[in-house]
C-alpha atoms as a PDB file:
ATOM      1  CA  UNK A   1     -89.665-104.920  39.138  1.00  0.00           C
ATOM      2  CA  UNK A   2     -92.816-106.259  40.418  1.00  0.00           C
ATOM      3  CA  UNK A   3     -94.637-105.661  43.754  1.00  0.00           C
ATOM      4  CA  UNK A   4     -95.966-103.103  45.813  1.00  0.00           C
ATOM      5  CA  UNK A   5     -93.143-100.475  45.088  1.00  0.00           C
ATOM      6  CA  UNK A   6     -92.510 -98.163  42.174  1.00  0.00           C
ATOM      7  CA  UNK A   7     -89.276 -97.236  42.950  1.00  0.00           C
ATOM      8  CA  UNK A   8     -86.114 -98.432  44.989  1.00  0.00           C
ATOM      9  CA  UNK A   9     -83.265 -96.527  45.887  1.00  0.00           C
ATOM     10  CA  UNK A  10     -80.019 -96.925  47.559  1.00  0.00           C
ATOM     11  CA  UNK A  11     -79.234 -93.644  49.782  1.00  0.00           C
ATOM     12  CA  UNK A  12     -76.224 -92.911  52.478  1.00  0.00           C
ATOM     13  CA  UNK A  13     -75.564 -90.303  54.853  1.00  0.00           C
ATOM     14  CA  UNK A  14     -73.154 -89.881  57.847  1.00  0.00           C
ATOM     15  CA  UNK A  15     -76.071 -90.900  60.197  1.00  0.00           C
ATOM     16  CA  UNK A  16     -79.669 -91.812  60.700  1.00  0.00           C
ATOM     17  CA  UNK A  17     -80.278 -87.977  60.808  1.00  0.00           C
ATOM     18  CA  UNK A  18     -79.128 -87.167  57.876  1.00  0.00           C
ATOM     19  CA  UNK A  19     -81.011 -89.593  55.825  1.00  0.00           C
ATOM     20  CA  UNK A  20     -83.786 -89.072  57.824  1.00  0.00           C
ATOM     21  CA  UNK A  21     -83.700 -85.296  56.513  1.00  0.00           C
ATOM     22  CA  UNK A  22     -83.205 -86.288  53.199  1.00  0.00           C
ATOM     23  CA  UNK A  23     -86.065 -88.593  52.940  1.00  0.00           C
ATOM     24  CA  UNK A  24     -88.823 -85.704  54.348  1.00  0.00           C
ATOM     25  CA  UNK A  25     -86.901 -82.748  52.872  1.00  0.00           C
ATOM     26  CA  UNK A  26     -85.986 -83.937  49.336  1.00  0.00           C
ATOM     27  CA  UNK A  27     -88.113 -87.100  48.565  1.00  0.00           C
ATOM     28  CA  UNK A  28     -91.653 -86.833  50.274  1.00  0.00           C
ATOM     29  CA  UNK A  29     -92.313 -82.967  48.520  1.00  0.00           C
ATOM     30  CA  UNK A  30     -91.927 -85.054  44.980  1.00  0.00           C
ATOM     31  CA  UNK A  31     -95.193 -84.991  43.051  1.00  0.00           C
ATOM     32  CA  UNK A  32     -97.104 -88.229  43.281  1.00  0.00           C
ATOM     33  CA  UNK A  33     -95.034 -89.596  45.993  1.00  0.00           C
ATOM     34  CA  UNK A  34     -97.789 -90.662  48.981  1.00  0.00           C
ATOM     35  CA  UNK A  35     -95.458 -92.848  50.911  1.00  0.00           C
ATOM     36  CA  UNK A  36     -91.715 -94.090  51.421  1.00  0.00           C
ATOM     37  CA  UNK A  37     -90.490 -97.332  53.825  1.00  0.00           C
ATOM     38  CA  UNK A  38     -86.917 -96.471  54.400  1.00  0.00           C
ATOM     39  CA  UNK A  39     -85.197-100.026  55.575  1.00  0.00           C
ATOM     40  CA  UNK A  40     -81.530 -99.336  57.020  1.00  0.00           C
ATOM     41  CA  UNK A  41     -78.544-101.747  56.354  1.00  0.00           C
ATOM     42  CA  UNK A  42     -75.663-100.843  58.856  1.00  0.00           C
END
């Protein structure tokens, strides 16, 4: 992977809520993580 992100997952929850809660609650606390950009496919 080349470009301006390190990592890319693929996340889904019943609504925007809930991965809206996962992203703050269980991603942005990891170590070394200074930013996300969440992009939604519905």
């Amino acid at each position: 992977m080349t470009g301006p992100y390190d990592v890319i997952l693929t996340v889904e929850g019943k609504d925007l809520n809930t991965v809206g809660e996962l992203v703050t609650g269980k991603i942005h606390p990891i170590a070394g993580v200074t930013r996300t950009v969440t992009c939604l496919a519905i």
